[in-house]
N, C-alpha and C. Protein backbone atom coordinates (compact mmCIF):
# COMPACT_ATOMS: atom_id res chain seq x y z
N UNK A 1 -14.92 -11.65 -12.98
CA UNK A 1 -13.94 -10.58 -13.22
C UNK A 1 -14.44 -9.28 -12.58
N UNK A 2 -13.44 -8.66 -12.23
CA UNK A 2 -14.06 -7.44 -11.06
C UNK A 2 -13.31 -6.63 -12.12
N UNK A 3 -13.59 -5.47 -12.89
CA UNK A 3 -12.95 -4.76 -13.72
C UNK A 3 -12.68 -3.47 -13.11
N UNK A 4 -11.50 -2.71 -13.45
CA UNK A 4 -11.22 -2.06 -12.68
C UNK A 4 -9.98 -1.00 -13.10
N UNK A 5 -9.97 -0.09 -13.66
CA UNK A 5 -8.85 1.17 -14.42
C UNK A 5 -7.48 0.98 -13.15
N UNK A 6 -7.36 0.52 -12.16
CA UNK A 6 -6.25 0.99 -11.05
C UNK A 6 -5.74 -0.24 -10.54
N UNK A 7 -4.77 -0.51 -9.78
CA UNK A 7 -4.72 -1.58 -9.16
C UNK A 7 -4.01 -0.77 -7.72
N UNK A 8 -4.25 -0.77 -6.29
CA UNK A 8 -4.09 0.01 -5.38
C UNK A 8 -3.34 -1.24 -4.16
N UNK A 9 -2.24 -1.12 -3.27
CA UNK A 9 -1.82 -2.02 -3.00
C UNK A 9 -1.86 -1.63 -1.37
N UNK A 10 -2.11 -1.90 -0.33
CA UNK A 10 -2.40 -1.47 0.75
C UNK A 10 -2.18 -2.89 1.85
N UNK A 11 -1.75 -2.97 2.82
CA UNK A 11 -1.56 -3.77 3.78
C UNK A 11 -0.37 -2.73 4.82
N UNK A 12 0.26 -3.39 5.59
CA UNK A 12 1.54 -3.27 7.07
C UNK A 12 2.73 -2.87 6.44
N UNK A 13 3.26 -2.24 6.86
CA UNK A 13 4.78 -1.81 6.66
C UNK A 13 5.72 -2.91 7.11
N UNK A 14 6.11 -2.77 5.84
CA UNK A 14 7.25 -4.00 5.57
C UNK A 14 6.82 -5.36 4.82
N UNK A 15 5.53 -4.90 4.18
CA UNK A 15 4.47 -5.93 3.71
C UNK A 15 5.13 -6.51 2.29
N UNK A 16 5.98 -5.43 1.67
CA UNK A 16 6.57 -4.95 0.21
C UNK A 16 5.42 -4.31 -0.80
N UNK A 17 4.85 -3.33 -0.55
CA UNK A 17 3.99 -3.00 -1.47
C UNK A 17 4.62 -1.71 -2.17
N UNK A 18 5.54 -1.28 -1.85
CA UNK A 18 6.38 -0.72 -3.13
C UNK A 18 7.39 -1.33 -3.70
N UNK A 19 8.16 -2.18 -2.94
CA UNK A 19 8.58 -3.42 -4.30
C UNK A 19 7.63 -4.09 -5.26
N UNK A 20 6.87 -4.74 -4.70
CA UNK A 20 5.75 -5.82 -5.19
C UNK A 20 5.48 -4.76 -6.32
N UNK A 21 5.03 -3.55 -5.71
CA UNK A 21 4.30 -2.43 -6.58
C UNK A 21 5.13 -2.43 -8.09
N UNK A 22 6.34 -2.14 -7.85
CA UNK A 22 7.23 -1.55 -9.02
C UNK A 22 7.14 -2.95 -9.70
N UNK A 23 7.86 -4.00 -9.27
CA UNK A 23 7.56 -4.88 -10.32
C UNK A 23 6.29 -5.39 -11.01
N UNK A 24 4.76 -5.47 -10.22
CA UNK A 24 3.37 -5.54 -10.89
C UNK A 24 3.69 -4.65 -12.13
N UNK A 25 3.39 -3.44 -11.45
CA UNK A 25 3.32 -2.20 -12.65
C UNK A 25 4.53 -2.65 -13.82
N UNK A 26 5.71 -2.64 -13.86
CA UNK A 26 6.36 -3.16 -14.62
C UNK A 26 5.91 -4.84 -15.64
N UNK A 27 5.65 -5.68 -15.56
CA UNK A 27 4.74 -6.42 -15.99
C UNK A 27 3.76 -6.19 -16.38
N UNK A 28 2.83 -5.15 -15.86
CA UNK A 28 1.30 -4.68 -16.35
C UNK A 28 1.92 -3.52 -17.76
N UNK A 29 3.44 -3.11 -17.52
CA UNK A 29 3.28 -2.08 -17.97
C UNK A 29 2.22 -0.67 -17.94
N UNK A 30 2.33 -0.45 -16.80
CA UNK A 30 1.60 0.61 -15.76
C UNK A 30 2.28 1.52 -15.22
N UNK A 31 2.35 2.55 -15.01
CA UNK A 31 3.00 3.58 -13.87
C UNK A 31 2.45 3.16 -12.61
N UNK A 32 3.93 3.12 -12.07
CA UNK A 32 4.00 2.96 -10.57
C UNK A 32 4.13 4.34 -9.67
N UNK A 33 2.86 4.06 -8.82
CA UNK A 33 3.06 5.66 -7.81
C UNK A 33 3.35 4.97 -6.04
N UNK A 34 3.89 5.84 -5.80
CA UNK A 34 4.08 5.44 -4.15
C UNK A 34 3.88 6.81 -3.30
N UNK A 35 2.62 6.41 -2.73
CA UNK A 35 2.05 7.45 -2.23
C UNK A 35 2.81 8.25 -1.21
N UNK A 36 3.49 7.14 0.02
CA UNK A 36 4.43 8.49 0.72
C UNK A 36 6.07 8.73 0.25
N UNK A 37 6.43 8.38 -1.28
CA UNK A 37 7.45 9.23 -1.85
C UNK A 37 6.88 10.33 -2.30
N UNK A 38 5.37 10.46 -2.70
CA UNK A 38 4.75 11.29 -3.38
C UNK A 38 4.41 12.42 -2.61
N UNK A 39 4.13 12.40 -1.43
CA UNK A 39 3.86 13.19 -0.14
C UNK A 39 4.97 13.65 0.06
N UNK A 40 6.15 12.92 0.09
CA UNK A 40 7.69 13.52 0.70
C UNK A 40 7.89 14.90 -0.57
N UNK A 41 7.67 13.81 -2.19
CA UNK A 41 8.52 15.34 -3.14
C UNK A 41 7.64 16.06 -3.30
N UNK A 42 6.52 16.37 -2.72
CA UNK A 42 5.41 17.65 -3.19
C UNK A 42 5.69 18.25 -1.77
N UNK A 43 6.21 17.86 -0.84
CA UNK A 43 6.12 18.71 0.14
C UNK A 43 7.48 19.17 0.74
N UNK A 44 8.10 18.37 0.04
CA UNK A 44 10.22 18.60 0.54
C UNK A 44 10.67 18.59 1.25
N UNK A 45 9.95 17.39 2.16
CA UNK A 45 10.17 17.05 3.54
C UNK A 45 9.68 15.79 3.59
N UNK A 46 10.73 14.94 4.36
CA UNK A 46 10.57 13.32 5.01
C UNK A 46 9.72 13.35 5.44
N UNK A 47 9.06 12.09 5.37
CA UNK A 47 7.71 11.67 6.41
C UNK A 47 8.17 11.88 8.08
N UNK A 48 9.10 11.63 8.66
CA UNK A 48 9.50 11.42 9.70
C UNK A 48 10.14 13.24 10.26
N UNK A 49 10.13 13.56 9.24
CA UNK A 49 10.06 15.35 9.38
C UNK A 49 8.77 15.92 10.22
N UNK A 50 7.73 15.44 8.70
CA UNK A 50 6.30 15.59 8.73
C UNK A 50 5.49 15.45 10.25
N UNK A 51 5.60 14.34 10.61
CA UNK A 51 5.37 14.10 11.59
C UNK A 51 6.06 14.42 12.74
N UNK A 52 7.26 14.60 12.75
CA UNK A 52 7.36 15.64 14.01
C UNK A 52 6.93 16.99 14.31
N UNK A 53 6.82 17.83 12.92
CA UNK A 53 6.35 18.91 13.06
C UNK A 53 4.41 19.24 13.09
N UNK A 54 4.31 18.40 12.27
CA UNK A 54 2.42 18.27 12.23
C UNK A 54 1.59 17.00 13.03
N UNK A 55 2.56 16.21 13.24
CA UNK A 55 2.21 14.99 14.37
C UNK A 55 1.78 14.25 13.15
N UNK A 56 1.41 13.18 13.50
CA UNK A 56 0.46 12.07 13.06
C UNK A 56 -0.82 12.27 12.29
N UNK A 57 -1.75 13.25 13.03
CA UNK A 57 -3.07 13.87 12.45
C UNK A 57 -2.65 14.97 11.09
N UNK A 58 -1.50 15.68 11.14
CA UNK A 58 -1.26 15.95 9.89
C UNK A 58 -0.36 15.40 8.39
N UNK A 59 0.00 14.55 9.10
CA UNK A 59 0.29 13.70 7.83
C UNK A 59 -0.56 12.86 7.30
N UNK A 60 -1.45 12.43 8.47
CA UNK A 60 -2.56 12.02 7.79
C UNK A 60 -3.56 12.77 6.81
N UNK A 61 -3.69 13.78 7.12
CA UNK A 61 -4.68 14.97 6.38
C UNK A 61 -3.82 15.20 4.93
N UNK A 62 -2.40 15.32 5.02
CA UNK A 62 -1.83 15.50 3.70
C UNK A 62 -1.90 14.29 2.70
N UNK A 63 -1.94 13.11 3.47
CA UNK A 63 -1.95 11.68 2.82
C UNK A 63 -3.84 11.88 1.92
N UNK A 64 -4.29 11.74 2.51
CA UNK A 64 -6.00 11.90 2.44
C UNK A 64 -6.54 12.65 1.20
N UNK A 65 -5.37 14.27 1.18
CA UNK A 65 -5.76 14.63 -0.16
C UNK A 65 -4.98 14.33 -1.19
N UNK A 66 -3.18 13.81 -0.91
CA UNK A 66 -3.35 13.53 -2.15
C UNK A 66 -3.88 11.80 -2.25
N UNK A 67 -4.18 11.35 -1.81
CA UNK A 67 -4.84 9.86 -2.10
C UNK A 67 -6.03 9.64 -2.72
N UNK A 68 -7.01 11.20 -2.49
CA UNK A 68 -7.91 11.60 -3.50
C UNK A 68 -7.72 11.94 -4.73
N UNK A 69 -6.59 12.45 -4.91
CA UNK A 69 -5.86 12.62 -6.29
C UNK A 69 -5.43 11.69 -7.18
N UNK A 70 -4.59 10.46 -6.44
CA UNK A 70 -3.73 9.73 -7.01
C UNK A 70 -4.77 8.63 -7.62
N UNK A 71 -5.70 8.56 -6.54
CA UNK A 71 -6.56 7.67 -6.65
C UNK A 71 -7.68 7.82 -8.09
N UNK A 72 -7.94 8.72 -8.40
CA UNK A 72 -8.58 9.80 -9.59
C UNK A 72 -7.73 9.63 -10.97
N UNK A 73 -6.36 8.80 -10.82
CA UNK A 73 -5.62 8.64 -12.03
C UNK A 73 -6.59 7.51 -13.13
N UNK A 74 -6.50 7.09 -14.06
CA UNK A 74 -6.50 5.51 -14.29
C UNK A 74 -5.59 5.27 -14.99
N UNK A 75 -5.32 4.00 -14.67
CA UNK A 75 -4.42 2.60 -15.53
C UNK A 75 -2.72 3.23 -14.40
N UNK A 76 -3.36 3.14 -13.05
CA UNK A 76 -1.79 3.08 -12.16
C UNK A 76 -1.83 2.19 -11.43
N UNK A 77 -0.57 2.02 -11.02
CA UNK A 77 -0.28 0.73 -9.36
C UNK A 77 0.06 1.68 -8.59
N UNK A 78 -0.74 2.35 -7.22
CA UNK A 78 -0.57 2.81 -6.23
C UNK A 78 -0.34 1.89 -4.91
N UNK A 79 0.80 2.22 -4.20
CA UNK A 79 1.15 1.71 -3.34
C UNK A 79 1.06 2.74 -1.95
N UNK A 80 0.03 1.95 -1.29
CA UNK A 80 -0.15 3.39 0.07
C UNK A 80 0.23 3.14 1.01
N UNK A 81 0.28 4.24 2.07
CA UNK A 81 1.08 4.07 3.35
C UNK A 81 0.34 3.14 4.19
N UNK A 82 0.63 2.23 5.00
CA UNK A 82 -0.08 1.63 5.90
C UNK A 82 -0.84 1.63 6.65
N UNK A 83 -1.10 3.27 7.11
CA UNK A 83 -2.31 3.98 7.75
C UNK A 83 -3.34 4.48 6.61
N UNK A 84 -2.74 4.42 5.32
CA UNK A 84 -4.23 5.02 4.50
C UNK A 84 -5.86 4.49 4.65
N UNK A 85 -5.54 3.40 5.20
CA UNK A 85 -7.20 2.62 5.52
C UNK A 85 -7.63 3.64 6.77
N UNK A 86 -7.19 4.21 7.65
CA UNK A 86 -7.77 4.45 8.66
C UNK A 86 -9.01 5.51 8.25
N UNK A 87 -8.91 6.00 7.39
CA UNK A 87 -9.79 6.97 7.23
C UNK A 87 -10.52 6.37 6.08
N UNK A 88 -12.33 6.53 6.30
CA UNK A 88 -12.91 5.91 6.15
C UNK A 88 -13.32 6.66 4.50
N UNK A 89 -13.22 7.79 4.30
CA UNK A 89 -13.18 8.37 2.83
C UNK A 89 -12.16 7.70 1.82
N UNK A 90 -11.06 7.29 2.48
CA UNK A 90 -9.75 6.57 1.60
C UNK A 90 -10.41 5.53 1.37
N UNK A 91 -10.73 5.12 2.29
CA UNK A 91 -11.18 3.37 1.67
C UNK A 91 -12.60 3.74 0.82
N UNK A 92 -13.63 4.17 1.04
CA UNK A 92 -14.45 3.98 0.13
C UNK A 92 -13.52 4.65 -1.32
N UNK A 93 -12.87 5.64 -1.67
CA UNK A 93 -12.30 5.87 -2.76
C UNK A 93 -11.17 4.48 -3.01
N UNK A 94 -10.26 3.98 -2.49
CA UNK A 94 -9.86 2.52 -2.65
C UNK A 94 -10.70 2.18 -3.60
N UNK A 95 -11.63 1.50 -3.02
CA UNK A 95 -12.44 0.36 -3.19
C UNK A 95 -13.23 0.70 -4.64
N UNK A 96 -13.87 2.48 -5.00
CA UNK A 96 -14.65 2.47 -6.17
C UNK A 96 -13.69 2.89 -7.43
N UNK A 97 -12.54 3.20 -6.91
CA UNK A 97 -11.26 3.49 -8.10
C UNK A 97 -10.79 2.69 -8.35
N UNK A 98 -10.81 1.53 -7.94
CA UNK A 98 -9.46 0.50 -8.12
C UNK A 98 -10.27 -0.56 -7.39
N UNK A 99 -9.33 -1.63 -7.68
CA UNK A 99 -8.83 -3.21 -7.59
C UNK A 99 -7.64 -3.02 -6.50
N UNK A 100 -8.22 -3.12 -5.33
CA UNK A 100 -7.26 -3.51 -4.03
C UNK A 100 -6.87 -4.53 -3.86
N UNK A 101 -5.61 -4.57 -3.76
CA UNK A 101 -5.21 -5.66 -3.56
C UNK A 101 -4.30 -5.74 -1.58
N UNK A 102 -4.41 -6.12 -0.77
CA UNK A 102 -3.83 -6.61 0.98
C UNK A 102 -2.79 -7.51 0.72
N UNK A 103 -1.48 -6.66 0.82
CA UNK A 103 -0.32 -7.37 0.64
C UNK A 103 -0.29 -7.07 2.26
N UNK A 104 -0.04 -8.77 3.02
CA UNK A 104 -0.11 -9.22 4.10
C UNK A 104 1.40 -9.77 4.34
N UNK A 105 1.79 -9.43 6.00
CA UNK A 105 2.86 -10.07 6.54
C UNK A 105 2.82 -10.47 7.73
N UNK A 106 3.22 -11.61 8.29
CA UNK A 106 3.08 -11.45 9.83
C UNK A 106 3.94 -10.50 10.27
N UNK A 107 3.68 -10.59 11.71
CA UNK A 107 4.64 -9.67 12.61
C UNK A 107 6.24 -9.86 12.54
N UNK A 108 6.38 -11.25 12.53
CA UNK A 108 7.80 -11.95 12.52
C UNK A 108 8.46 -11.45 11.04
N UNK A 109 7.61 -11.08 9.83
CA UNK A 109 8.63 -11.35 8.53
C UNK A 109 8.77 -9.51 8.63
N UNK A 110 7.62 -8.91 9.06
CA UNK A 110 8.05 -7.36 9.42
C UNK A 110 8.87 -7.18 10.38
N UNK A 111 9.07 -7.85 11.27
CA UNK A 111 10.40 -7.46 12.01
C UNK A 111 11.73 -7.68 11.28
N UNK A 112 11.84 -8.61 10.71
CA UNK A 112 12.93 -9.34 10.03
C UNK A 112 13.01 -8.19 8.72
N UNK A 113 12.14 -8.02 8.01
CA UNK A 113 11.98 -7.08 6.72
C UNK A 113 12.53 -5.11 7.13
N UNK A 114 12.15 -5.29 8.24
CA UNK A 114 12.31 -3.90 8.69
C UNK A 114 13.60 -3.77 10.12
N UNK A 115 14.18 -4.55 10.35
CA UNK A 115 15.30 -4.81 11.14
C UNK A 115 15.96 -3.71 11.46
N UNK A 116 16.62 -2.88 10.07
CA UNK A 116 17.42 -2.30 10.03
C UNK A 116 16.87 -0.69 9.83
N UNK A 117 15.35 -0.92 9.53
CA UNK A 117 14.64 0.32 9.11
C UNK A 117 14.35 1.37 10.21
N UNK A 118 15.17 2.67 10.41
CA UNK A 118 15.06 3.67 11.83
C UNK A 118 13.89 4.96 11.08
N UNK A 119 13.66 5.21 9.91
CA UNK A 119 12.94 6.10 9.32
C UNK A 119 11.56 6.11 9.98
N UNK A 120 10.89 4.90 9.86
CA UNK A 120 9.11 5.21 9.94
C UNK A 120 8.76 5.24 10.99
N UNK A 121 8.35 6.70 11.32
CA UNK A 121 7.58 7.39 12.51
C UNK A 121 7.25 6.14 13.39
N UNK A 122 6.53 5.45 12.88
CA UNK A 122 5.08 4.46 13.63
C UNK A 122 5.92 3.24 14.51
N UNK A 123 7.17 3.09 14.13
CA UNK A 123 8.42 1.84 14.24
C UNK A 123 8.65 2.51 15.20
N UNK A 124 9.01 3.46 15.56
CA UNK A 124 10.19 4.20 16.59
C UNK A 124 9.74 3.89 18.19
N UNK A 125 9.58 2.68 18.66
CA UNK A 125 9.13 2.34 20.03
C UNK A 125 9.90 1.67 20.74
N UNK A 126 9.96 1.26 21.94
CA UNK A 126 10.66 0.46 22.70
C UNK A 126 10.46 -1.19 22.53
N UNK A 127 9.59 -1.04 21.83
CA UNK A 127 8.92 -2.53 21.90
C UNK A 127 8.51 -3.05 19.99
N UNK A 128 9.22 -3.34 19.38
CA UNK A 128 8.83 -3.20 18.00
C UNK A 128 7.78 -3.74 17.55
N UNK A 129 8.11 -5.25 18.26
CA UNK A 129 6.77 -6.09 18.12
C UNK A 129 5.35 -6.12 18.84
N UNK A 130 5.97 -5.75 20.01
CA UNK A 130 4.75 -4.55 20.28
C UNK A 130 3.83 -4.18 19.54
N UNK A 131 4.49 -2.66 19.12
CA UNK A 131 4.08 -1.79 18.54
C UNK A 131 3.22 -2.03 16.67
N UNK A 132 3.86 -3.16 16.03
CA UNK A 132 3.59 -4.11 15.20
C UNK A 132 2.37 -4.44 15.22
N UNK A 133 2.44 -5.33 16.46
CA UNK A 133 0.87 -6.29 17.17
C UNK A 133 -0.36 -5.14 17.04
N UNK A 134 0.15 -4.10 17.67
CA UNK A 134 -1.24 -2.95 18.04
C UNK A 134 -1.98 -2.34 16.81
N UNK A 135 -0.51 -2.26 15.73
CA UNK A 135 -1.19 -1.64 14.55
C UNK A 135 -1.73 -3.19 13.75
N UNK A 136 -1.48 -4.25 13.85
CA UNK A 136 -1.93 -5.31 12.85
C UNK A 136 -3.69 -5.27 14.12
N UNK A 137 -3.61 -5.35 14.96
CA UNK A 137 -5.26 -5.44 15.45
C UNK A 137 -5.57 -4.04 15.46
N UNK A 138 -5.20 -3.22 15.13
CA UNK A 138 -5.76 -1.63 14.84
C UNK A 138 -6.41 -1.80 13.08
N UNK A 139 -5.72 -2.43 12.39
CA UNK A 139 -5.86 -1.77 10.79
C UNK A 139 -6.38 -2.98 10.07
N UNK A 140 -5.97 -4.20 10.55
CA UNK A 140 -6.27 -5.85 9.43
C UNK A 140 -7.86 -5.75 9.70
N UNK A 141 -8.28 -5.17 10.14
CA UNK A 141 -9.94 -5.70 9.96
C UNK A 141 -9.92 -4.22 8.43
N UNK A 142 -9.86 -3.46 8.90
CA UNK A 142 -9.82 -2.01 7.73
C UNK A 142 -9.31 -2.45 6.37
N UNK A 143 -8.27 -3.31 6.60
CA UNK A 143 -7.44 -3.97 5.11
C UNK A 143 -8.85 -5.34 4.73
N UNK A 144 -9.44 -5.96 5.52
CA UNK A 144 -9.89 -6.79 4.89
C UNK A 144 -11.23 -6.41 4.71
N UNK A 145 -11.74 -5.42 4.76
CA UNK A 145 -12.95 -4.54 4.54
C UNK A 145 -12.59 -3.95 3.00
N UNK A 146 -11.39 -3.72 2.52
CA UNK A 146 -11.41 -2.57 1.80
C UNK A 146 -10.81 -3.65 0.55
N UNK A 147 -10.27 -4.44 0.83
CA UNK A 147 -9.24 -5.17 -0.40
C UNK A 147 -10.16 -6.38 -0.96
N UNK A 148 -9.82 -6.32 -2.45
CA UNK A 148 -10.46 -7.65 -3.20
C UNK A 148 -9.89 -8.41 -3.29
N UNK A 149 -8.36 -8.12 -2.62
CA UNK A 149 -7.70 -9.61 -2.78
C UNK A 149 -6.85 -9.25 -2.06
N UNK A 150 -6.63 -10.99 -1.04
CA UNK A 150 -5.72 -10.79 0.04
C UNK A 150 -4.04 -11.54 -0.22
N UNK A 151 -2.89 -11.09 -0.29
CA UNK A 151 -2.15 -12.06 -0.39
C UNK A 151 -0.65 -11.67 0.72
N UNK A 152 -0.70 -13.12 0.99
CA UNK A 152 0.40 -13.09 2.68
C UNK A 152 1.76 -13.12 1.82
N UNK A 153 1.99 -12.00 1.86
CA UNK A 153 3.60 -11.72 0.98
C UNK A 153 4.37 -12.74 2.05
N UNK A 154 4.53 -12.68 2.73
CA UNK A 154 6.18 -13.30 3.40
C UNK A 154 6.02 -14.64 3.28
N UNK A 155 4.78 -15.50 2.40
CA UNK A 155 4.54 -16.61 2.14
C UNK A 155 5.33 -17.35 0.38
N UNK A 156 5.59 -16.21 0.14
CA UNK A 156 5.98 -16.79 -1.35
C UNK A 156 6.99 -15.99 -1.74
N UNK A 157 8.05 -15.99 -0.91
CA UNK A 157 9.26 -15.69 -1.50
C UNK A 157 9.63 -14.37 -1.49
N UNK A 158 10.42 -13.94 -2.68
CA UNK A 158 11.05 -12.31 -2.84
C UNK A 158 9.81 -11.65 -3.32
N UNK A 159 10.15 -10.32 -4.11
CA UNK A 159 9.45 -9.29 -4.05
C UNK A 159 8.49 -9.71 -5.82
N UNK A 160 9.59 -10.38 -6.20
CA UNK A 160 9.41 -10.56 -7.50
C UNK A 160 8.38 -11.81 -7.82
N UNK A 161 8.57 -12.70 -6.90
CA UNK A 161 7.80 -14.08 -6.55
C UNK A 161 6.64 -13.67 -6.48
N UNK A 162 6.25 -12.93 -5.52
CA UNK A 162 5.06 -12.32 -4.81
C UNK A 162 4.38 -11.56 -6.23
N UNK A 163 5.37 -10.81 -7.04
CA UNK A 163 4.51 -9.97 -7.95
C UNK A 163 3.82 -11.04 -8.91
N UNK A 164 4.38 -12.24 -8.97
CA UNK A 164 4.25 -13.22 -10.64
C UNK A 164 3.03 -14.18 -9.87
N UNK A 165 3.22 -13.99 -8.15
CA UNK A 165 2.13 -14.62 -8.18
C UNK A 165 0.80 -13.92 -7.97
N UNK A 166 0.95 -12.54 -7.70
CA UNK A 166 0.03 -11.55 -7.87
C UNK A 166 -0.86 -11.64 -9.57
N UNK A 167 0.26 -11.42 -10.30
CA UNK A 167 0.01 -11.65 -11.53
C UNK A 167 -0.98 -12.49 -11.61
N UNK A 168 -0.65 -14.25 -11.12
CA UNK A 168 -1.55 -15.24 -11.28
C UNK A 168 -2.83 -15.08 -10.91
N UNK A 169 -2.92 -14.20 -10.00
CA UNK A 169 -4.53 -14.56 -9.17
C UNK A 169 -4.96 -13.32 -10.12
N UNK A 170 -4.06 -12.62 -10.48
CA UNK A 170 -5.11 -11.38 -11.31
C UNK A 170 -5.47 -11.41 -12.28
N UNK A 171 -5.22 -12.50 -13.15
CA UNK A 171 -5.53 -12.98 -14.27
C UNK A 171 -7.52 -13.43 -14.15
N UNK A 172 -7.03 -14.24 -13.10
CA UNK A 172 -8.76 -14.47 -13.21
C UNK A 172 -9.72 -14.10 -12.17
N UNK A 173 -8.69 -12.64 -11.94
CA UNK A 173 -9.85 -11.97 -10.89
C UNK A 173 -10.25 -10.63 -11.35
N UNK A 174 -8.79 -9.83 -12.29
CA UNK A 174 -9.78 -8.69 -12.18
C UNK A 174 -9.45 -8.58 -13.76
N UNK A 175 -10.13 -7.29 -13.98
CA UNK A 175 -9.83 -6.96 -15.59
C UNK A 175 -9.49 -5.46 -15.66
N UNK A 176 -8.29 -4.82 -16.29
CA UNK A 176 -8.03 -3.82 -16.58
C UNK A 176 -9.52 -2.88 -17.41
N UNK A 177 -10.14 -2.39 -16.68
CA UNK A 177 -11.45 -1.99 -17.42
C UNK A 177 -11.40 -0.49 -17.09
N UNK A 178 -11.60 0.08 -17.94
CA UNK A 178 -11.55 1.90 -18.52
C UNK A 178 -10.30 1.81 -19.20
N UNK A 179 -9.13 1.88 -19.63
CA UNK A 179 -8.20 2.12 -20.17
C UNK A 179 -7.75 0.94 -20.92
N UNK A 180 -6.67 1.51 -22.31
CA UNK A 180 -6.34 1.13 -23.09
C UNK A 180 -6.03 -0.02 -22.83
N UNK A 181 -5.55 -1.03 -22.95
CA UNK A 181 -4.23 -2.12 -22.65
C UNK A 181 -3.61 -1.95 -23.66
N UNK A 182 -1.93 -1.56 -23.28
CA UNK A 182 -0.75 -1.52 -23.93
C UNK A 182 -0.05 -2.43 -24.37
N UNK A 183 -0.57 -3.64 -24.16
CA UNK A 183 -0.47 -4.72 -25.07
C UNK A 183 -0.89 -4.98 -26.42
């Protein structure tokens, strides 16, 4: 048992880690946070705002502190942006706050999952799958450095599937340790 006050959900866009997220937390009976809705209402501006006006390097810097924050909660399901691994302070805070969990997709179920999605900065290319490919060999070594548990969402169904089988493996992997259980 890896015990652990947080459960932190991190992998690729379009992976479902704010679905997956809301329903875990819902089952754990946990507050669910999602780190770039959380960035959007403290700052009152879209990510895709953000980044046109501060680029890339400053949304990252805004992500960074509050991820030091969010991360500092206990007994939450944080769900982070797909670039939060890149910076090497996030992941060591990941990793000593929480129970990471690498909600994984191939390229094919993120294209399909994100089809219709024109919002996220990082998507907006000529080449989707492309652009996909570069960030899965840019970041999957960072996700499997940082996470205690890996699971290939587009392997088991809907959002809800994925959470019950999240559930399963967390039963005998980690333990809600610092906080109450509301059970």
């Amino acid at each position: 048992m890896n015990p652990a006050p947080n459960l932190f959900l991190i992998g690729p866009m379009g992976a479902g880690k704010s679905t997956v997220g809301r329903h875990l937390a819902d089952f754990l009976r946990m507050p669910f946070v999602d780190l770039d809705h959380e960035i959007e209402e403290r700052t009152g501006a879209a990510i895709p705002l953000i980044f046109e006006l501060e680029q890339e390097a400053g949304f990252r810097r805004r992500e960074s502190m509050l991820l030091a924050e969010l991360t500092g909660r206990r007994g939450v399901v944080l769900a982070t942006g797909g670039g939060a691994v890149l910076d090497a302070d996030n992941r060591r805070l990941l990793r000593e706050r929480g129970y990471v969990i690498w909600l994984d997709a191939s390229v094919d179920a993120q294209l399909a999952r994100l089809a219709r999605d024109r919002r996220r900065p990082l998507l907006q290319a000529p080449d989707r799958r492309e652009r996909l490919e570069n960030l899965a060999a840019q970041r999957n070594a960072l996700y499997a450095e940082t996470a205690d548990l890996h699971l290939d969402s587009a392997g088991v169904g809907n959002s809800m599937h994925a959470a019950h089988d999240l559930l399963d493996l967390l039963e005998a992997r980690w333990q809600r340790g610092g906080v109450e259980d509301p059970t």
